[in-house]
C-alpha atoms as a PDB file:
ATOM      1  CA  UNK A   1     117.495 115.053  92.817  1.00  0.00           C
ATOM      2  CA  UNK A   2     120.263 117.342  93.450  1.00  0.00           C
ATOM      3  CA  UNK A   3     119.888 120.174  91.483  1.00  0.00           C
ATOM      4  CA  UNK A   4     116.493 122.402  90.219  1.00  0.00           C
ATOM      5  CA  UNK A   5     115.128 121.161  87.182  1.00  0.00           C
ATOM      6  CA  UNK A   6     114.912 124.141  85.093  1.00  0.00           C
ATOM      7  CA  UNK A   7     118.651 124.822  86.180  1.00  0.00           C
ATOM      8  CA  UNK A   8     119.855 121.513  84.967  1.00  0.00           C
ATOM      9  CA  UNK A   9     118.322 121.664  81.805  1.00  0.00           C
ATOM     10  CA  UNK A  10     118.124 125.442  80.257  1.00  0.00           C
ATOM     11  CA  UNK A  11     115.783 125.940  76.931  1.00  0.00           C
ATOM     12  CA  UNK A  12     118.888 125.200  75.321  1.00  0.00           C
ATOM     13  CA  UNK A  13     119.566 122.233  76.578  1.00  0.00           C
ATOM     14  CA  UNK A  14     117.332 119.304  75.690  1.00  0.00           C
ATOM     15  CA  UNK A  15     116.838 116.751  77.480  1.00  0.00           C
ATOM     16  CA  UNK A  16     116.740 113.078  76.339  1.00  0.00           C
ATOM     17  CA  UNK A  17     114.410 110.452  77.955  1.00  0.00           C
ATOM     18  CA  UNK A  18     117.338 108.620  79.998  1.00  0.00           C
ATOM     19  CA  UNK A  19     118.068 112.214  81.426  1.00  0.00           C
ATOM     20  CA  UNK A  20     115.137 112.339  82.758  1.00  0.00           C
ATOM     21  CA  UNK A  21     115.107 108.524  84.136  1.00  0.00           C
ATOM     22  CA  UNK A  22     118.296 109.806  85.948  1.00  0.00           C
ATOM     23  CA  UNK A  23     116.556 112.638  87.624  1.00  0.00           C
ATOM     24  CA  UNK A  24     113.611 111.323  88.094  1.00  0.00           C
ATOM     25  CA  UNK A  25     115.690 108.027  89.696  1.00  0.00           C
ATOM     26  CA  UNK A  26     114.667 108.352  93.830  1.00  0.00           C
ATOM     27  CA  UNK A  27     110.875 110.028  92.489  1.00  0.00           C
ATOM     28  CA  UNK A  28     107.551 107.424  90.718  1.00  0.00           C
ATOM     29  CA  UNK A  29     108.762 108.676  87.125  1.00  0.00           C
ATOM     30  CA  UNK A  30     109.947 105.227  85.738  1.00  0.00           C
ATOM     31  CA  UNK A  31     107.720 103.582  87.469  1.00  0.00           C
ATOM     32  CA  UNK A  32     104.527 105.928  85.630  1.00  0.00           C
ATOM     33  CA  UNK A  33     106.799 105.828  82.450  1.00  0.00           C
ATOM     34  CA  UNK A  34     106.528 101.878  82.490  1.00  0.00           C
ATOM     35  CA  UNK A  35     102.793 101.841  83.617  1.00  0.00           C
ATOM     36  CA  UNK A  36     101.699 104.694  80.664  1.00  0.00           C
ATOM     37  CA  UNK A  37     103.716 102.227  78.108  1.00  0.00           C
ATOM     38  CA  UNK A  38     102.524  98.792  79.095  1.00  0.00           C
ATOM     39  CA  UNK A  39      98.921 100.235  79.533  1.00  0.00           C
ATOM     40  CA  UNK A  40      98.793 102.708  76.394  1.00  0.00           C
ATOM     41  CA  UNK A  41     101.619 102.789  74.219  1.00  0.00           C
ATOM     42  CA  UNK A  42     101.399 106.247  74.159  1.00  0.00           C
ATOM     43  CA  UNK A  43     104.329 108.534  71.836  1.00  0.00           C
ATOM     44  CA  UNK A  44     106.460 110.146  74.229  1.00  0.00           C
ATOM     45  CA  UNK A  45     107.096 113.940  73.462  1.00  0.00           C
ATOM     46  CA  UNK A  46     109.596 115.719  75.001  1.00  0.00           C
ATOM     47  CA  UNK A  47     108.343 119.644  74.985  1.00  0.00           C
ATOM     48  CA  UNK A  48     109.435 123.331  76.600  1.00  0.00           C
ATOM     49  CA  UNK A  49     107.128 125.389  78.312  1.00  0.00           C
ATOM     50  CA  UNK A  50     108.730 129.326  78.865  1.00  0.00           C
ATOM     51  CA  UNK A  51     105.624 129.702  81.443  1.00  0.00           C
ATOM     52  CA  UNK A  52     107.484 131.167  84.708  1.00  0.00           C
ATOM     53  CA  UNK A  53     106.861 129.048  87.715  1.00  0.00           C
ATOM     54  CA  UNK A  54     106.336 125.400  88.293  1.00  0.00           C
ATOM     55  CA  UNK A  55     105.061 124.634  84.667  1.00  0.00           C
ATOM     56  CA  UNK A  56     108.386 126.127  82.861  1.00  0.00           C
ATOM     57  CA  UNK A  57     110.855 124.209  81.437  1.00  0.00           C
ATOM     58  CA  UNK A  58     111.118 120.635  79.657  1.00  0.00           C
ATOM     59  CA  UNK A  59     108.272 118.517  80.274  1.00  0.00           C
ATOM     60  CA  UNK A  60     107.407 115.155  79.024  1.00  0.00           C
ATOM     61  CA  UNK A  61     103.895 114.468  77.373  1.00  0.00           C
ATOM     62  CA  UNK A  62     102.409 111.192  76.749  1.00  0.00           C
ATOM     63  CA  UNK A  63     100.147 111.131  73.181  1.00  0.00           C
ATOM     64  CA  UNK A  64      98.100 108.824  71.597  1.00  0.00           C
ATOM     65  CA  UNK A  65      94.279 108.214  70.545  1.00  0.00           C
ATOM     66  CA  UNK A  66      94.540 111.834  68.987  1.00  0.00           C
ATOM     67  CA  UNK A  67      95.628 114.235  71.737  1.00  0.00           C
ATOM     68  CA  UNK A  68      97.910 115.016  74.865  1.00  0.00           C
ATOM     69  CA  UNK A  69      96.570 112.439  77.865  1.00  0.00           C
ATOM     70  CA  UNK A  70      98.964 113.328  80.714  1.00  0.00           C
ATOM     71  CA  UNK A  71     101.688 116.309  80.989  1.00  0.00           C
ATOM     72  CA  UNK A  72     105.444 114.996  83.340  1.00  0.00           C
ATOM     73  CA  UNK A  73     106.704 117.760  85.036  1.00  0.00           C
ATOM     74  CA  UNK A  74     110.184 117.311  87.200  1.00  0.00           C
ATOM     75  CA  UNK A  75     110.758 119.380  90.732  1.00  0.00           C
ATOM     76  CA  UNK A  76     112.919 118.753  93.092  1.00  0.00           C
ATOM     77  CA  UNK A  77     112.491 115.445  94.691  1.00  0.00           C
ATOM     78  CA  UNK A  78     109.149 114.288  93.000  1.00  0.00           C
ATOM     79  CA  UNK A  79     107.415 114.590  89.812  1.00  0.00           C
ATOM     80  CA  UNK A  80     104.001 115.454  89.099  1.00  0.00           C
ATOM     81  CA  UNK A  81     101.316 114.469  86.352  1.00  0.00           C
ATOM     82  CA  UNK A  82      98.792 117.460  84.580  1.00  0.00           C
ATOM     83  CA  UNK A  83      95.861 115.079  83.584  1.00  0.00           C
ATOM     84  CA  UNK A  84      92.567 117.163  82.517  1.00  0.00           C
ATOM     85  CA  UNK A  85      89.145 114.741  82.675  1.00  0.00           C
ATOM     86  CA  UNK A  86      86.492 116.118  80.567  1.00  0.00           C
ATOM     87  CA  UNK A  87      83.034 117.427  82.711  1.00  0.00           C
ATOM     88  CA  UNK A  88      81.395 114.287  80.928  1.00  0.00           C
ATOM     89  CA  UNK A  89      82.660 112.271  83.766  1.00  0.00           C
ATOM     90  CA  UNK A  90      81.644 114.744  86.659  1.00  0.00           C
ATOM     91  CA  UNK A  91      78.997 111.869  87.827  1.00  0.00           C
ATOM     92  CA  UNK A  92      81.525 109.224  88.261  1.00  0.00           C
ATOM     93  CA  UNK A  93      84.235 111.523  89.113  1.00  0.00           C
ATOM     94  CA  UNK A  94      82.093 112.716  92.134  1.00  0.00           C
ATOM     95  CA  UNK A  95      81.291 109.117  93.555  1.00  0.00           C
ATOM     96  CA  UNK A  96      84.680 108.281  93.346  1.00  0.00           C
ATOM     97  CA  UNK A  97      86.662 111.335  94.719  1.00  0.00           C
ATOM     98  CA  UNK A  98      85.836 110.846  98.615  1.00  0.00           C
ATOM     99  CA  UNK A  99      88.338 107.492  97.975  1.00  0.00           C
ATOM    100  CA  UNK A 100      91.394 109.403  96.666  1.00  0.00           C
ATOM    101  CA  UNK A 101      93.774 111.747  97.618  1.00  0.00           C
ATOM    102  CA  UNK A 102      93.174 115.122  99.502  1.00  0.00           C
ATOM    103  CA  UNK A 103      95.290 116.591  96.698  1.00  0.00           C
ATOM    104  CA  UNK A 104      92.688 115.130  94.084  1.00  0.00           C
ATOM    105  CA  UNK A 105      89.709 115.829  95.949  1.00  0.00           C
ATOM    106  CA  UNK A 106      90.493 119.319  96.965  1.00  0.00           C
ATOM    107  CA  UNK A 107      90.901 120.121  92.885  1.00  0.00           C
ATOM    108  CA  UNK A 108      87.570 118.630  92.218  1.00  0.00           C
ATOM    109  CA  UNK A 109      85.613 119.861  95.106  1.00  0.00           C
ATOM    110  CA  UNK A 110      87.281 123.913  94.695  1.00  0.00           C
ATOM    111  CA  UNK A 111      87.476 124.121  90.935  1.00  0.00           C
ATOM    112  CA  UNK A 112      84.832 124.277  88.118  1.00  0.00           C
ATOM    113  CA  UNK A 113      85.449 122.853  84.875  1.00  0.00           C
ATOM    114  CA  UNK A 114      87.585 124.616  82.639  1.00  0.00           C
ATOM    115  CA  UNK A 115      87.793 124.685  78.754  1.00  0.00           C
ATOM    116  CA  UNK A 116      85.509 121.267  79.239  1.00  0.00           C
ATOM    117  CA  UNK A 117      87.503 119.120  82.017  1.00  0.00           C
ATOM    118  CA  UNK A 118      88.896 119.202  85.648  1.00  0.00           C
ATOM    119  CA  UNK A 119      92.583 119.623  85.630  1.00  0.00           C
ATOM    120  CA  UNK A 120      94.457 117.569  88.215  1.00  0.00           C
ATOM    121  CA  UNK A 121      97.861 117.836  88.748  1.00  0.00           C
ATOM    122  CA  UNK A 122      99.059 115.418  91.083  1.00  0.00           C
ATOM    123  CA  UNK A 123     102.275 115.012  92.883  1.00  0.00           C
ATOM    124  CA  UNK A 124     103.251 111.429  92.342  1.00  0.00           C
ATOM    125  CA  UNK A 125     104.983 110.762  95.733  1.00  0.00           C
ATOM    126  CA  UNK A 126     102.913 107.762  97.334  1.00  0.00           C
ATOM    127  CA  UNK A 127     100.976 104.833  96.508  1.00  0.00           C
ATOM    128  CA  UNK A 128      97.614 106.738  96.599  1.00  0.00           C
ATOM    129  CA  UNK A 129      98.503 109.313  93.984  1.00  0.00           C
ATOM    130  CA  UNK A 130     100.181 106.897  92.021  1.00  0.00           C
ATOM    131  CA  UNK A 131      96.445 105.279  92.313  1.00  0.00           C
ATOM    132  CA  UNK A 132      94.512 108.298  91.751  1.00  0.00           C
ATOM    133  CA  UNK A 133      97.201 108.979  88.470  1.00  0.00           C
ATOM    134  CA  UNK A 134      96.214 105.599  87.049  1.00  0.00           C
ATOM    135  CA  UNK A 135      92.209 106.529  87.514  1.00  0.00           C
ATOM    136  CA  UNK A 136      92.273 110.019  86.454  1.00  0.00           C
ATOM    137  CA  UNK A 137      94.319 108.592  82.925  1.00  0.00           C
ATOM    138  CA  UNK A 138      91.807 105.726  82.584  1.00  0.00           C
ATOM    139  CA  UNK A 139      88.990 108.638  82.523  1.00  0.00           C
ATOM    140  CA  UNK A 140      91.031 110.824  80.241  1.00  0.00           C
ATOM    141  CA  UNK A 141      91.628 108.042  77.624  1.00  0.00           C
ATOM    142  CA  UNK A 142      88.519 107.045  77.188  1.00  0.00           C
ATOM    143  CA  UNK A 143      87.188 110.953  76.414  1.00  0.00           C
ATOM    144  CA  UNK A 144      89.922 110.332  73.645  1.00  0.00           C
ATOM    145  CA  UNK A 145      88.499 106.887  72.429  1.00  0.00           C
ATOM    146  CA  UNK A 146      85.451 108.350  71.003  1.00  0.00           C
ATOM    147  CA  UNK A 147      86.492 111.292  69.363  1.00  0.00           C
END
């Protein structure tokens, strides 16, 4: 990626879904973009956060089963996934954490559930996040599934 995100694409200038496939090219976006579709179908929303800092700018959310189960947000060079499990699964959440990623573990093990759920956000720039991404959704969808 070649330029900053929130540079490229001002609140005034939307971007469309093959924008993003373009910036996202050398980073796990399509590939997270085709695994969320095959496994979920989800509706694709593209939305604008004026929050200063890392969560600002366009952002792509993927909705179904009624509500929000995993926030895109573009930086330089990677992209990274907001997914927020509900405490429900703090049992099977804490068995399975010592096999994923430092960056998932370390959220679990130094936060407290907030508003109801952990809230990951994981940099998807290797095989293991990608991993722990597919995991942490799987637990998020099903909190949906039985509203």
């Amino acid at each position: 990626m070649d330029t900053n995100w929130q540079e490229k694409f001002s609140i005034d200038n939307q971007p469309t879904l093959e924008q993003m496939k373009k910036f996202g090219a050398d980073t796990y976006f399509e590939r997270l973009l085709d695994y969320l579709s095959e496994e979920y179908q989800p509706k694709f929303s593209i939305e604008y956060s004026k929050e200063k800092g890392k969560f600002g700018g366009w952002h792509l959310k993927a909705k179904r089963y009624g509500g929000n189960f995993g926030t895109i947000y573009f930086r330089e060079g990677s992209v990274r996934m907001m997914v927020v499990v509900s405490d429900l699964f703090e049992e099977e959440l804490s068995e399975s954490i010592p096999l994923m990623s430092e960056q998932v573990q370390k959220t679990f093990n130094e936060s407290k559930p907030v508003m109801g759920g952990y809230w990951f956000i994981v940099d998807a720039n290797s095989e293991q996040a990608f991993e722990d991404l597919q995991y942490l959704i799987a637990l998020r969808v099903r909190k949906l599934r039985k509203k």
